[in-house]
N, C-alpha and C. Protein backbone atom coordinates (compact mmCIF):
# COMPACT_ATOMS: atom_id res chain seq x y z
N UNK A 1 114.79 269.13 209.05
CA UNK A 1 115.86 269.76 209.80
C UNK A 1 115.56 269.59 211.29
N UNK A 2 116.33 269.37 211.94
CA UNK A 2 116.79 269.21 213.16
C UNK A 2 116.88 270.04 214.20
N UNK A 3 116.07 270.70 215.04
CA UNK A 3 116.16 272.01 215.27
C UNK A 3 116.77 272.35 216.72
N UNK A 4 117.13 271.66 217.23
CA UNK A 4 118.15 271.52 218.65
C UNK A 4 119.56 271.43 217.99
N UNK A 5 119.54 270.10 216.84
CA UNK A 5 121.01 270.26 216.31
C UNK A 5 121.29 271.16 215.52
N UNK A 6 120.36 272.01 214.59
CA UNK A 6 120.84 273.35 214.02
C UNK A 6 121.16 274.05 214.81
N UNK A 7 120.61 274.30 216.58
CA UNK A 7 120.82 275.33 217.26
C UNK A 7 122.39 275.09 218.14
N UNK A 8 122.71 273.62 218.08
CA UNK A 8 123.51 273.31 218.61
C UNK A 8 124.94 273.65 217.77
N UNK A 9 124.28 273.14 216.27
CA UNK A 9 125.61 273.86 215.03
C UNK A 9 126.10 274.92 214.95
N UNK A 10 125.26 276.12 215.24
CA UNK A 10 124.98 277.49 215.59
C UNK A 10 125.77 278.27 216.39
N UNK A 11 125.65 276.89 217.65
CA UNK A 11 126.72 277.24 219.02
C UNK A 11 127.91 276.86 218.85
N UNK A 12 128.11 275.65 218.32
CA UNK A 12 129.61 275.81 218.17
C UNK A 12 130.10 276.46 217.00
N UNK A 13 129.66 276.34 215.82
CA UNK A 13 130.04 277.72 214.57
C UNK A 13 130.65 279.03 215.79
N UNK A 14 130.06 279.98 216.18
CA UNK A 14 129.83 281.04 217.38
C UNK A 14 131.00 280.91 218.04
N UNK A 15 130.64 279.72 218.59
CA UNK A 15 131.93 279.40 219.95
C UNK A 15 133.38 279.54 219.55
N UNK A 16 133.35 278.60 218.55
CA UNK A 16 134.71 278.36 217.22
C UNK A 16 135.43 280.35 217.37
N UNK A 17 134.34 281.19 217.22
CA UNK A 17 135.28 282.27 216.43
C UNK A 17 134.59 283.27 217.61
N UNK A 18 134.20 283.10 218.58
CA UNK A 18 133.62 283.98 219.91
C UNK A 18 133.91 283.47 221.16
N UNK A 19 134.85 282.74 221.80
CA UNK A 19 134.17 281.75 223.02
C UNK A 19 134.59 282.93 224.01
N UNK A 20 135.09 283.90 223.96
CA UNK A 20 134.65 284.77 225.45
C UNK A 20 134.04 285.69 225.40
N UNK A 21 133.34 285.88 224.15
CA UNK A 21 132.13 286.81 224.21
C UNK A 21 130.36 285.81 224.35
N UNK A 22 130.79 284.39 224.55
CA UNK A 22 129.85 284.04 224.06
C UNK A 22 129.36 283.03 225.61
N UNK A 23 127.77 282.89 225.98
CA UNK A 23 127.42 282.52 227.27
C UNK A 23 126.38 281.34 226.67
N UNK A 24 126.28 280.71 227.86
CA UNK A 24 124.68 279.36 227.17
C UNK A 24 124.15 278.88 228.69
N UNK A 25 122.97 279.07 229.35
CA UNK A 25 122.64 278.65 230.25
C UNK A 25 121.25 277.66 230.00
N UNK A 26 120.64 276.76 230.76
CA UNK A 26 120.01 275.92 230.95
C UNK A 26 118.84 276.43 231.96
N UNK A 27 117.43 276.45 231.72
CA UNK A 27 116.70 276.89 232.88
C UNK A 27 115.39 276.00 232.77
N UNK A 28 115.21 275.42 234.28
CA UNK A 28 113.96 275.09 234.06
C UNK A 28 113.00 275.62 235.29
N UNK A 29 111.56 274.75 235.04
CA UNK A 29 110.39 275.98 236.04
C UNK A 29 110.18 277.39 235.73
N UNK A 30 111.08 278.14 235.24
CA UNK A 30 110.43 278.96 235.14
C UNK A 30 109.37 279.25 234.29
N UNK A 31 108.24 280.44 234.70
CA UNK A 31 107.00 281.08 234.04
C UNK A 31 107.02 280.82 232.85
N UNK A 32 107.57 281.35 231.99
CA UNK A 32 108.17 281.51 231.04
C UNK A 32 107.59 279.96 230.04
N UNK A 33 108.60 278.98 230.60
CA UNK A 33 108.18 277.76 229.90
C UNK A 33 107.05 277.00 230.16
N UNK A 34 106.62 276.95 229.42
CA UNK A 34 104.92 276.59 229.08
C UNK A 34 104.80 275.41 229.18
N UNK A 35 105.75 274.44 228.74
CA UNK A 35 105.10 272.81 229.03
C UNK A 35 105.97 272.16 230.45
N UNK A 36 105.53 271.69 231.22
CA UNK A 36 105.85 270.90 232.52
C UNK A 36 107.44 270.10 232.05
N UNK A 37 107.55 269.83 231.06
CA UNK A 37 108.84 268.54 230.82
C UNK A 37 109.85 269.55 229.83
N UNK A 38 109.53 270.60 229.81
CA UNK A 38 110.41 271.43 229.19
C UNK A 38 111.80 272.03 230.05
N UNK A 39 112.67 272.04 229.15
CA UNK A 39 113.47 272.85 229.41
C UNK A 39 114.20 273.87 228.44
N UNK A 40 114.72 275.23 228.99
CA UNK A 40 114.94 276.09 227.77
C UNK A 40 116.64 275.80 227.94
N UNK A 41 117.29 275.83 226.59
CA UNK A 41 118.63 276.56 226.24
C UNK A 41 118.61 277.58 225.63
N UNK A 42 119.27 278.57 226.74
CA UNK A 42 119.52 280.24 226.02
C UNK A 42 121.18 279.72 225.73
N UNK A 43 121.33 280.31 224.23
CA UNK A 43 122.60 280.75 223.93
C UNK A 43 122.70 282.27 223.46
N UNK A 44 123.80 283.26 224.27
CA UNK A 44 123.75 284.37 223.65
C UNK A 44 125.34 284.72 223.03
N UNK A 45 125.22 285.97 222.29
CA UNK A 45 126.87 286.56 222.08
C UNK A 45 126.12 288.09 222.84
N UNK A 46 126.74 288.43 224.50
CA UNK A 46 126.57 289.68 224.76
C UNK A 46 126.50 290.91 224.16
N UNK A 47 125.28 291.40 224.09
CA UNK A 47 124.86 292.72 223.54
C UNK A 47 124.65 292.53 222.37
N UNK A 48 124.34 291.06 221.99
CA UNK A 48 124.06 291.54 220.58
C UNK A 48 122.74 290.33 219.99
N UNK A 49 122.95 289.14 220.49
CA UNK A 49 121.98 288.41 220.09
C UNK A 49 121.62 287.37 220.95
N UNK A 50 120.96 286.57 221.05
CA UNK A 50 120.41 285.46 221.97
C UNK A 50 119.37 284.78 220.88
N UNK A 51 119.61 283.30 221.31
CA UNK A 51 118.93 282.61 220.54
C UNK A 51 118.03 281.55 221.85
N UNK A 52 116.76 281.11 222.59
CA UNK A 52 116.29 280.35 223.49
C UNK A 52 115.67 278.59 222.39
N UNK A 53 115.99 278.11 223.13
CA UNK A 53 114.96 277.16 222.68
C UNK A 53 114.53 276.27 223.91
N UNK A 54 113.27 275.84 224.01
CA UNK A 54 112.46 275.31 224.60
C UNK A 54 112.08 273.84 224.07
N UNK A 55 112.68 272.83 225.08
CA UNK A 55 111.87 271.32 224.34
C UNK A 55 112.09 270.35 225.14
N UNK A 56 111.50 269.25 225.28
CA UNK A 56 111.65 268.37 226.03
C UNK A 56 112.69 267.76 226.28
N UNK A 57 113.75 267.25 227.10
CA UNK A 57 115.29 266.64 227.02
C UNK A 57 115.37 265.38 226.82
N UNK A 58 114.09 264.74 226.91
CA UNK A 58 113.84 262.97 226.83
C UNK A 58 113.75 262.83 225.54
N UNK A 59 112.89 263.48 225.26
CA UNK A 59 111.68 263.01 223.54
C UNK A 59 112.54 264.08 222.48
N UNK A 60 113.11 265.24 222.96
CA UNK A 60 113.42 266.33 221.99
C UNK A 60 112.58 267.08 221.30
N UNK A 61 111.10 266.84 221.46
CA UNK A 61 110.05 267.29 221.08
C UNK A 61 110.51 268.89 221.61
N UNK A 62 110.40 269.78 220.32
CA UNK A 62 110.76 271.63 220.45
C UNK A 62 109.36 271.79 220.56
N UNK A 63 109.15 273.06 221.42
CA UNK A 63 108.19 273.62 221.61
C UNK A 63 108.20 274.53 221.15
N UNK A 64 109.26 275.78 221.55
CA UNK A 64 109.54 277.05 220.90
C UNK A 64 110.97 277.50 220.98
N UNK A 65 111.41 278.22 219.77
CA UNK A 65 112.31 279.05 219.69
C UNK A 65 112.37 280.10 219.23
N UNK A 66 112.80 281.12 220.15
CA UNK A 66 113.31 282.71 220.01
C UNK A 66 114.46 283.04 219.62
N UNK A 67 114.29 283.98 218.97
CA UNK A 67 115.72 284.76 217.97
C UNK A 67 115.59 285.92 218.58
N UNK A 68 116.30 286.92 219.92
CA UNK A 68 116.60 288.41 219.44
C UNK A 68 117.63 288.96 219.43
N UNK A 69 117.28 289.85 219.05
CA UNK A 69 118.96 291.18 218.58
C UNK A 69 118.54 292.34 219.40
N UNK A 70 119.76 292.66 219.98
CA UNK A 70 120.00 293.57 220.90
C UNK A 70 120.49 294.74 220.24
N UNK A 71 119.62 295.84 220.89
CA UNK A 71 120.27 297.25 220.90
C UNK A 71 119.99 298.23 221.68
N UNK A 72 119.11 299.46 220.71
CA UNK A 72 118.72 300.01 222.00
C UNK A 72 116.82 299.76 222.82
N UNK A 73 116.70 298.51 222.39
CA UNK A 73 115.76 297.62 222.58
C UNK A 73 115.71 296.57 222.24
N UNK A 74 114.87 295.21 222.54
CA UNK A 74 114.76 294.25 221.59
C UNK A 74 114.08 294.15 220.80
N UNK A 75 114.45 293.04 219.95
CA UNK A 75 113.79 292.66 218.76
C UNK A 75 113.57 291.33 218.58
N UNK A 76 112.53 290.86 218.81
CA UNK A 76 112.65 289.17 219.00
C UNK A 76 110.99 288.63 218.23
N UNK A 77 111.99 287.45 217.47
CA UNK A 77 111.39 286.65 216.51
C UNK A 77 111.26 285.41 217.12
N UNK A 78 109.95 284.88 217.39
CA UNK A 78 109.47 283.48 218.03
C UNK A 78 108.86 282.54 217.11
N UNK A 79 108.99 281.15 216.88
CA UNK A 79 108.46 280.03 216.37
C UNK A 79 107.58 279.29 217.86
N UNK A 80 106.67 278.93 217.86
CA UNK A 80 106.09 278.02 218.75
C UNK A 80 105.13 276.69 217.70
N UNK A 81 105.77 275.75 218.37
CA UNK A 81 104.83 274.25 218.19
C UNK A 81 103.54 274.55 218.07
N UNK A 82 102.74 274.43 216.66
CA UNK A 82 101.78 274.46 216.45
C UNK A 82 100.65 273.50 217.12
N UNK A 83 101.19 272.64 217.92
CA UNK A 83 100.95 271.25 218.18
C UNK A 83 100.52 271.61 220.05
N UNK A 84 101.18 273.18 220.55
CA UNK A 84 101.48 272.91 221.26
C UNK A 84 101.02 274.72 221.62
N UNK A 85 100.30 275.20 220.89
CA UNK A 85 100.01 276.49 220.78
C UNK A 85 98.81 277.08 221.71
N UNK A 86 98.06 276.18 221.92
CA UNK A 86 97.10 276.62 223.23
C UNK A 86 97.51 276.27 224.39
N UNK A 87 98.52 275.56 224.62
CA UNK A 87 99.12 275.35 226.16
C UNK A 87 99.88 276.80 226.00
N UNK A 88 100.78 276.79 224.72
CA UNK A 88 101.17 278.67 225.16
C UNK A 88 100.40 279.74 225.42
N UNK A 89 99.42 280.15 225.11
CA UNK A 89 98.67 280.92 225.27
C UNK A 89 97.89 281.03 226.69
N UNK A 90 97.55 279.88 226.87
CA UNK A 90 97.23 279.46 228.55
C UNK A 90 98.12 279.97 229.58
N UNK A 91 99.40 279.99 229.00
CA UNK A 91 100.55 280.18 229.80
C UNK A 91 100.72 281.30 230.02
N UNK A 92 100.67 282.22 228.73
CA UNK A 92 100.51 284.07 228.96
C UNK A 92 99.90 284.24 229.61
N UNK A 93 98.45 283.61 229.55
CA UNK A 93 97.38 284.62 230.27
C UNK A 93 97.82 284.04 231.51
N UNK A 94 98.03 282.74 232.03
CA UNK A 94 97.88 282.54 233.61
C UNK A 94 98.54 283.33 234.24
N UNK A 95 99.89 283.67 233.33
CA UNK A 95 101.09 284.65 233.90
C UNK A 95 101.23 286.15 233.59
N UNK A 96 100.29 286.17 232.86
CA UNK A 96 99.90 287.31 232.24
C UNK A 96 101.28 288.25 231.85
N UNK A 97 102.00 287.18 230.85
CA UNK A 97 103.52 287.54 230.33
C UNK A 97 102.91 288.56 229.15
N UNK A 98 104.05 289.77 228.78
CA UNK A 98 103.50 290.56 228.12
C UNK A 98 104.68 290.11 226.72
N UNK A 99 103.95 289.68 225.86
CA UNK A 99 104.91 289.38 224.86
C UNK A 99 105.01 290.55 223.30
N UNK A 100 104.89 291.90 224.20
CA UNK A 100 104.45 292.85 222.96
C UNK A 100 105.84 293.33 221.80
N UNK A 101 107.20 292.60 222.13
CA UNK A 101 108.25 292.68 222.06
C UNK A 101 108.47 291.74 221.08
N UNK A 102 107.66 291.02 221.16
CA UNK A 102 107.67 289.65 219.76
C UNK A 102 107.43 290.71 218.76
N UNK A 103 108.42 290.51 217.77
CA UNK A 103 108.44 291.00 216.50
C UNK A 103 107.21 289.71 215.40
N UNK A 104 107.69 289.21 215.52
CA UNK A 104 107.01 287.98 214.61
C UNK A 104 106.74 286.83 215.56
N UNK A 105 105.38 286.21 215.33
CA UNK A 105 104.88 285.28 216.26
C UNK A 105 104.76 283.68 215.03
N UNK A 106 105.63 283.17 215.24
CA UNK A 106 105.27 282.32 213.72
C UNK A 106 104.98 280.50 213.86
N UNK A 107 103.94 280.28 213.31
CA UNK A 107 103.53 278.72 214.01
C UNK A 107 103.41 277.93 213.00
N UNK A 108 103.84 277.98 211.76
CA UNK A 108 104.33 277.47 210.85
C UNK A 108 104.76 275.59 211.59
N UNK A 109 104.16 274.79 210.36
CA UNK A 109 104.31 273.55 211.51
C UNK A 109 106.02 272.91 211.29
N UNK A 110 106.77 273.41 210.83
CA UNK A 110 108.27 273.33 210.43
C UNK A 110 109.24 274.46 210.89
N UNK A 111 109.78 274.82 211.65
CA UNK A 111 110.84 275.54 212.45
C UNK A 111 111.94 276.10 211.53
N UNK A 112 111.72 275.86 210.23
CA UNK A 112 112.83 275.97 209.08
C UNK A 112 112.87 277.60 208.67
N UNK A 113 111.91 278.35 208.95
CA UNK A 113 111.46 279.95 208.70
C UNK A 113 112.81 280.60 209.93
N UNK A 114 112.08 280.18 211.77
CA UNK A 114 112.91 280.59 212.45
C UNK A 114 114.83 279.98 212.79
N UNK A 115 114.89 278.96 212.39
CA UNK A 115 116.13 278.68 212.11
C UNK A 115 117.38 279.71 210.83
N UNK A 116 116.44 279.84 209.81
CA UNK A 116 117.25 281.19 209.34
C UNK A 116 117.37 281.98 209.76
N UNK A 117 116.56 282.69 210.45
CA UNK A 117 116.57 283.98 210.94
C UNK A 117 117.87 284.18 212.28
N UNK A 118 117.48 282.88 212.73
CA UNK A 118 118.73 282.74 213.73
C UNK A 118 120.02 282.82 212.72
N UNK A 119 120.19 282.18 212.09
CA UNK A 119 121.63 282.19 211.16
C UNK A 119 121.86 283.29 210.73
N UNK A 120 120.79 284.25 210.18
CA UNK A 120 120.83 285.65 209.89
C UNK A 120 121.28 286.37 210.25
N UNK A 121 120.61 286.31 211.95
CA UNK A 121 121.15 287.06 213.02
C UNK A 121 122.42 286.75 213.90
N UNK A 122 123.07 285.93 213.68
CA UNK A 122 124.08 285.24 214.14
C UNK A 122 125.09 285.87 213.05
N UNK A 123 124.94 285.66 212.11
CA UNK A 123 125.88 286.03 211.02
C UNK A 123 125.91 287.89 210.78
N UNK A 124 124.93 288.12 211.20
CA UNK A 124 125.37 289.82 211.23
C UNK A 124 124.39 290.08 209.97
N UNK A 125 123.62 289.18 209.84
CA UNK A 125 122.95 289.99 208.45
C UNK A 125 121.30 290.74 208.52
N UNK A 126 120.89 289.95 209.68
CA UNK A 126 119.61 290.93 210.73
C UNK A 126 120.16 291.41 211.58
N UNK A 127 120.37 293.04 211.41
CA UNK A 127 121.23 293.76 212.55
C UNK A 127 119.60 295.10 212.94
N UNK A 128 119.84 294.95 214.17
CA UNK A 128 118.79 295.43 215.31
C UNK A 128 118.79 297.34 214.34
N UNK A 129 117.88 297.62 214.00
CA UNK A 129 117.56 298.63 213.24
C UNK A 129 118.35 299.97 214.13
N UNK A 130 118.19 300.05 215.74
CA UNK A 130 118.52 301.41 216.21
C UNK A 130 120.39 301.01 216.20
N UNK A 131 120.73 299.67 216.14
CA UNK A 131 122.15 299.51 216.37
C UNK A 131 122.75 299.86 214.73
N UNK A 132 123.80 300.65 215.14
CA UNK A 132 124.63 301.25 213.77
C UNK A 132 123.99 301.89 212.85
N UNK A 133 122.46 302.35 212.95
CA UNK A 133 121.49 303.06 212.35
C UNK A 133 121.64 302.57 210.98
N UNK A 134 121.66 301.28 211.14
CA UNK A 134 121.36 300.57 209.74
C UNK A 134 120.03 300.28 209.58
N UNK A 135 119.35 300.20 208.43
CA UNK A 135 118.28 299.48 208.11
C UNK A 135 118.46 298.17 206.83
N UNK A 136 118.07 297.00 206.82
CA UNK A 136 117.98 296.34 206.00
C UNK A 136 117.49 296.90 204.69
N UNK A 137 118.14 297.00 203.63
CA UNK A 137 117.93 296.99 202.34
C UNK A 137 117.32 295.84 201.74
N UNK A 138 116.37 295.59 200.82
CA UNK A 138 115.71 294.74 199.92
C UNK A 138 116.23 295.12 198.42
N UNK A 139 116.57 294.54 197.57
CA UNK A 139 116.33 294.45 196.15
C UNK A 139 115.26 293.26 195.54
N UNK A 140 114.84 294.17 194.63
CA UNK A 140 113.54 293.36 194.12
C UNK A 140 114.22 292.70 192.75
N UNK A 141 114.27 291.26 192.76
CA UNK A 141 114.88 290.76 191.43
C UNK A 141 114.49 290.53 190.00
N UNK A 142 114.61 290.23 189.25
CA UNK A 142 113.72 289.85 188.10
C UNK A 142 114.04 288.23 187.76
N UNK A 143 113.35 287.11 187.61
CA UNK A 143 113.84 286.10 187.14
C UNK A 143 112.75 285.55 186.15
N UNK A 144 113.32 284.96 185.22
CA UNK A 144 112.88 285.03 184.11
C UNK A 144 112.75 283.36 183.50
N UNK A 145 111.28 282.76 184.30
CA UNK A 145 110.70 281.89 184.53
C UNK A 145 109.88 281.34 183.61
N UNK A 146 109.49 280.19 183.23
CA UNK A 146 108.41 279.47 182.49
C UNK A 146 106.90 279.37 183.79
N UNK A 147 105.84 279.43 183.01
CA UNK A 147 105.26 278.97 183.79
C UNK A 147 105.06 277.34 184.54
N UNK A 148 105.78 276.87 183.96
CA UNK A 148 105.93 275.27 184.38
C UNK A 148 106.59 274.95 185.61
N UNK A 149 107.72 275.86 185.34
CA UNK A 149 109.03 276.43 186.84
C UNK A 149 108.25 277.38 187.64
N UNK A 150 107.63 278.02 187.46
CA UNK A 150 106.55 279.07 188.47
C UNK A 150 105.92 277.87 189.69
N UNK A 151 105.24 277.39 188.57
CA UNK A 151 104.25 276.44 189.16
C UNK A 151 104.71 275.25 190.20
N UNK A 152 106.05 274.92 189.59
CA UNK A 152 106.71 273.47 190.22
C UNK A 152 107.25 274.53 191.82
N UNK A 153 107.75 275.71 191.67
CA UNK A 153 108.25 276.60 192.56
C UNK A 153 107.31 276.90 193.75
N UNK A 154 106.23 276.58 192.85
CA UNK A 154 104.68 277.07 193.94
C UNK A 154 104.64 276.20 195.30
N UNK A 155 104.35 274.96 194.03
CA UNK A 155 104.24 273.56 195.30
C UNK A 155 105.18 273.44 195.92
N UNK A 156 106.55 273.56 195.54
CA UNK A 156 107.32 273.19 196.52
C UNK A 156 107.33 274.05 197.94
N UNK A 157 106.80 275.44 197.44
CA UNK A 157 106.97 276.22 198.56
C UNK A 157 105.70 275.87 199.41
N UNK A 158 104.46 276.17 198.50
CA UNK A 158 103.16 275.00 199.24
C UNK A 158 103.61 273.90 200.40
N UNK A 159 104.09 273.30 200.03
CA UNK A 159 104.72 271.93 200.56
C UNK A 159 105.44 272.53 201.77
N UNK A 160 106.69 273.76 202.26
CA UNK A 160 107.01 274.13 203.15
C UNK A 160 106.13 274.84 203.70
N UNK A 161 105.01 275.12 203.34
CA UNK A 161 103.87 276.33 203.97
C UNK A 161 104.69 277.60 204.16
N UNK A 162 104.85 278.08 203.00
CA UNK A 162 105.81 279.23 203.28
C UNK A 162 105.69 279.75 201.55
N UNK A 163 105.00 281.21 201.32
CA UNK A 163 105.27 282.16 200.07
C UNK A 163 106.33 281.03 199.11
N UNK A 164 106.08 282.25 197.98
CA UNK A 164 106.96 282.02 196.90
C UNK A 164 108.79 282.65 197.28
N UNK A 165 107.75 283.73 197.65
CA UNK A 165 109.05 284.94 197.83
C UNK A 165 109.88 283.96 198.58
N UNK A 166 109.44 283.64 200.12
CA UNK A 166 110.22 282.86 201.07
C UNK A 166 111.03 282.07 200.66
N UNK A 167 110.54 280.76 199.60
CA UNK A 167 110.96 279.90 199.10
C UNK A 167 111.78 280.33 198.76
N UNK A 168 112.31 281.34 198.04
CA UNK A 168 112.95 281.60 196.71
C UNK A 168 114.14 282.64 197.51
N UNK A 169 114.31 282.64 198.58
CA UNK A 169 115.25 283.83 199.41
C UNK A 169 115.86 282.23 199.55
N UNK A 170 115.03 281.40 200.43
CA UNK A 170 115.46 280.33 201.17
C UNK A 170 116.25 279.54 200.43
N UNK A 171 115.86 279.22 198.90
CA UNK A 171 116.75 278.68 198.15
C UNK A 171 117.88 279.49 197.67
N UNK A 172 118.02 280.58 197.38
CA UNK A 172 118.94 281.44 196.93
C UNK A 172 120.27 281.64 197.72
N UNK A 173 119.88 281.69 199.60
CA UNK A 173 120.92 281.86 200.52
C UNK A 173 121.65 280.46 200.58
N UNK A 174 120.69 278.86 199.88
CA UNK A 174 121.37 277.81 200.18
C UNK A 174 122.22 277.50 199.19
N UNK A 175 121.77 278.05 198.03
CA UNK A 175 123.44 278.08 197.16
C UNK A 175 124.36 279.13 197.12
N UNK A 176 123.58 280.20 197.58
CA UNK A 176 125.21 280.89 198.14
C UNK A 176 126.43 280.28 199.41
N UNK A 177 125.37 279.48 200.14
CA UNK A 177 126.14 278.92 201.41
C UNK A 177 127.07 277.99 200.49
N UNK A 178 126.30 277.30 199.46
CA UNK A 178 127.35 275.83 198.49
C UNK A 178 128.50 276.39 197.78
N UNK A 179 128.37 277.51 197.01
CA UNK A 179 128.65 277.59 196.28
C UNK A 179 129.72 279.28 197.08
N UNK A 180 129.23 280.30 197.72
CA UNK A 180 130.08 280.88 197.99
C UNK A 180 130.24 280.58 199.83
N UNK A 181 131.02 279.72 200.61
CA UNK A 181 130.55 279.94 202.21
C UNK A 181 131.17 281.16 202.75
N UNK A 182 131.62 281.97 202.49
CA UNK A 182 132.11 283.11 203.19
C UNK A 182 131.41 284.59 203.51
N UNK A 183 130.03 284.15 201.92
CA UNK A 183 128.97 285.06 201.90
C UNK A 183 128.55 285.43 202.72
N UNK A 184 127.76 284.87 203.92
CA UNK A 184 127.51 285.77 205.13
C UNK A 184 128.13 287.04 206.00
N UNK A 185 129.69 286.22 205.87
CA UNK A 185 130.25 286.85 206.52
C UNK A 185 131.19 288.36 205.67
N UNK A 186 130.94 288.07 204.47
CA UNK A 186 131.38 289.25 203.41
C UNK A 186 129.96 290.35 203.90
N UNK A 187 128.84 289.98 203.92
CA UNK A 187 127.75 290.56 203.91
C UNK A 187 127.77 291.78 205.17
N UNK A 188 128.22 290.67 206.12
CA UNK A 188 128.31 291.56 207.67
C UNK A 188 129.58 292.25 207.70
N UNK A 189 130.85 292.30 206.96
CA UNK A 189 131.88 293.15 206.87
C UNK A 189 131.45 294.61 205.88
N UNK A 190 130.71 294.23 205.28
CA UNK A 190 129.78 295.49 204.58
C UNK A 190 129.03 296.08 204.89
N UNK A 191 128.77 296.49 206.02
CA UNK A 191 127.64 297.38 207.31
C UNK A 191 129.23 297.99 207.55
């Protein structure tokens, strides 16, 4: 996956059914961005979510991307380039940025974890805990597996470096997207 053009799909999906609630600016030099040839795209929908990504404009090489949701604080979920993880850290301390606001710090060497979460949160289905005094609900499922399918389920998720559980959300939301596409948005009319 493609992770400038998922973020770019993202923006126009958004734009399509938001374009005057919805902003995208370009910044470079600042503190903030950690590698010299970087530049960030913030896309937000005011007061409610912002998505940044950070990457080179020549090579497209991503460095990092942030997911947060707005309320009566933030909540923000970061991916950073594993490749590229001690130049970030260098970068806090030189600037001594306080990143205690990161909900999840995730360096996973595939961007495919924080790209849902953006869709999640875009779609209304990670909604900021103090906003509408919702909390996310979990149901715990039962599926009723061979160990042969356990096992084949393992590696594959092995293979994404990412749980069973993960795997198995991750596959579940991609045939609801095939098979029902309106699901997200049924989901977020139900809050």
């Amino acid at each position: 996956m493609n992770a400038i053009k998922e973020i770019k799909a993202i923006w126009e999906q958004q734009h399509n059914h938001y374009p005057d609630d919805l902003q995208a600016n370009i910044d470079m030099n600042e503190h903030y961005i950690f590698m010299s040839n970087a530049v960030e795209w913030l896309i937000q929908k005011t007061g409610e979510w912002a998505i940044a990504i950070q990457f080179d404009p020549v090579y497209h090489d991503v460095y990092e991307i942030d997911v947060m949701t707005f309320g009566e604080g933030v909540v923000s979920y970061r991916w950073v380039n594993p490749s590229y993880l001690h130049r970030y850290h260098n970068n806090n301390f030189e600037y001594q940025l306080d990143n205690s606001y990161v909900q999840e710090l995730n360096v996973d060497y595939f961007p495919d974890k924080i790209l849902g979460i953006a869709r999640d949160v875009v779609d209304g289905i990670i909604v900021h805990p103090s906003r509408n005094n919702v909390e996310e609900d979990y149901e715990t499922i039962e599926l009723d597996m061979t160990d042969s399918e356990i096992a084949l389920i393992a590696r594959a998720a092995h293979a994404e470096d990412i749980t069973i559980n993960e795997f198995m959300n991750k596959v579940i939301k991609e045939e609801l997207d095939r098979v029902l596409p309106d699901w997200r948005e049924d989901v977020k009319e139900s809050y």
